[in-house]
Protein backbone atom coordinates (compact mmCIF):
# COMPACT_ATOMS: atom_id res chain seq x y z
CA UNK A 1 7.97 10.21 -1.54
CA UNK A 2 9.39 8.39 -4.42
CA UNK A 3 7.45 5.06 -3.81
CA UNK A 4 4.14 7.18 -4.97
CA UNK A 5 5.95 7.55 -8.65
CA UNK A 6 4.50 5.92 -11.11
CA UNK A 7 8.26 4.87 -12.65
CA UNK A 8 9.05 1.45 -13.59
CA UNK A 9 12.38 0.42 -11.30
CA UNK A 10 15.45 -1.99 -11.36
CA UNK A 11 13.52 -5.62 -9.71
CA UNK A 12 16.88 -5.89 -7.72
CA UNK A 13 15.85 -2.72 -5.97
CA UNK A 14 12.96 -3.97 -3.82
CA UNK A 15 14.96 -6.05 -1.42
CA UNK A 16 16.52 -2.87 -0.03
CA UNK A 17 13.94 -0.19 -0.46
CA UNK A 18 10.54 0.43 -1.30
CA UNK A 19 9.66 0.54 -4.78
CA UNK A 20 6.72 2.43 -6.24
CA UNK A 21 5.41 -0.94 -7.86
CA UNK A 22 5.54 -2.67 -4.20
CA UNK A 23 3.49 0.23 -2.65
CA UNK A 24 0.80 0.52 -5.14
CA UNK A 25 -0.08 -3.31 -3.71
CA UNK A 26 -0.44 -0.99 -0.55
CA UNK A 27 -2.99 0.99 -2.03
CA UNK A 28 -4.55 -1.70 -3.90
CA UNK A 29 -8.00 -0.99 -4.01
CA UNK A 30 -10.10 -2.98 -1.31
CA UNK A 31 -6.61 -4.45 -0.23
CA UNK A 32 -4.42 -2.00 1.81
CA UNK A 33 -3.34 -4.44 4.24
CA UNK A 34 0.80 -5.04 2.71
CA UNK A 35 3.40 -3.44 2.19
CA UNK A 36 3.60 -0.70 4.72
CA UNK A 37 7.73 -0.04 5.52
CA UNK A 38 9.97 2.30 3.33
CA UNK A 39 12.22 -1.02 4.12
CA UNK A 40 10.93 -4.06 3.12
CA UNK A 41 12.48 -6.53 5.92
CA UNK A 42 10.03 -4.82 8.02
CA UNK A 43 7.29 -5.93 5.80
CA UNK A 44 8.80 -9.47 5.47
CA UNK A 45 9.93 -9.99 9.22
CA UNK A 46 5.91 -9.21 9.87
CA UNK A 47 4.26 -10.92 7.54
CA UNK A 48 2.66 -7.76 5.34
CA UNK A 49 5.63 -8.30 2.44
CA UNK A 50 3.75 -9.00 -1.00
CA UNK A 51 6.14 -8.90 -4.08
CA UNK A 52 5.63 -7.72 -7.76
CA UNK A 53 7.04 -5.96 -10.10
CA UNK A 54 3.93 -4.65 -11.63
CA UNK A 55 1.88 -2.02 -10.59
CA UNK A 56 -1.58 -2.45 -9.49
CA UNK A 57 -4.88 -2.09 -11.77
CA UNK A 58 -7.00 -0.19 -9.79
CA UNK A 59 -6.33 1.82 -6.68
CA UNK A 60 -8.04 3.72 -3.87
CA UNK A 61 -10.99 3.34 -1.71
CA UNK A 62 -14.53 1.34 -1.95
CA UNK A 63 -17.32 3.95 -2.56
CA UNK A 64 -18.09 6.48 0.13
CA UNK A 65 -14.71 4.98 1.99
CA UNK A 66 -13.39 8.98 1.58
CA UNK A 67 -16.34 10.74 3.10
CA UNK A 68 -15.01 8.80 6.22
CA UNK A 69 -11.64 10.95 6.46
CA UNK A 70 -11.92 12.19 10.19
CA UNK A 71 -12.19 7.93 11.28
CA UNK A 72 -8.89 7.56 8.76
CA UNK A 73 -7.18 11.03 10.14
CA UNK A 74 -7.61 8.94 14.03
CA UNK A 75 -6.21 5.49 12.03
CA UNK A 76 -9.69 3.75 11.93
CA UNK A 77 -9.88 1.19 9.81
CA UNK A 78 -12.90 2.68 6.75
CA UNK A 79 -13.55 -1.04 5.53
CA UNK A 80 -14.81 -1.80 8.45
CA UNK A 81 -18.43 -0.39 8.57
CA UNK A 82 -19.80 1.71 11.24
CA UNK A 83 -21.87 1.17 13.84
């Protein structure tokens, strides 16, 4: 998918598509809760739009988050701790 680039894009471009700087907010690390939609209207009209035109420090999971794959592969939320 082109949003998982790392390419700088036009600004204008976000209000019509995804852009690779809006999704790395997406996978933000210890974030992950914006920026879902390959169309952002989705995102706005639902309250999980966050804009930028600059891509994220650090991304990915908190620690041991990935050993949890088989809860993520069934969409269970891994910052949520287990019981």
């Amino acid at each position: 998918y082109f949003y998982h680039a790392n390419v700088k894009t036009p600004a204008w471009l976000r209000y019509f598509i995804q852009t690779p700087e809006l999704h790395s907010i997406h996978h933000q690390y210890d974030l992950h809760t914006f920026n879902y939609s390959d169309l952002p209207i989705w995102d706005r009209l639902f309250g999980t739009y966050r804009d930028t035109t600059e891509f994220t420090n650090r991304c990915g999971f908190p620690e041991g988050a990935e050993q949890r794959l088989p809860e993520m592969l069934v969409f269970k939320d891994v910052y949520v701790k287990s019981v």
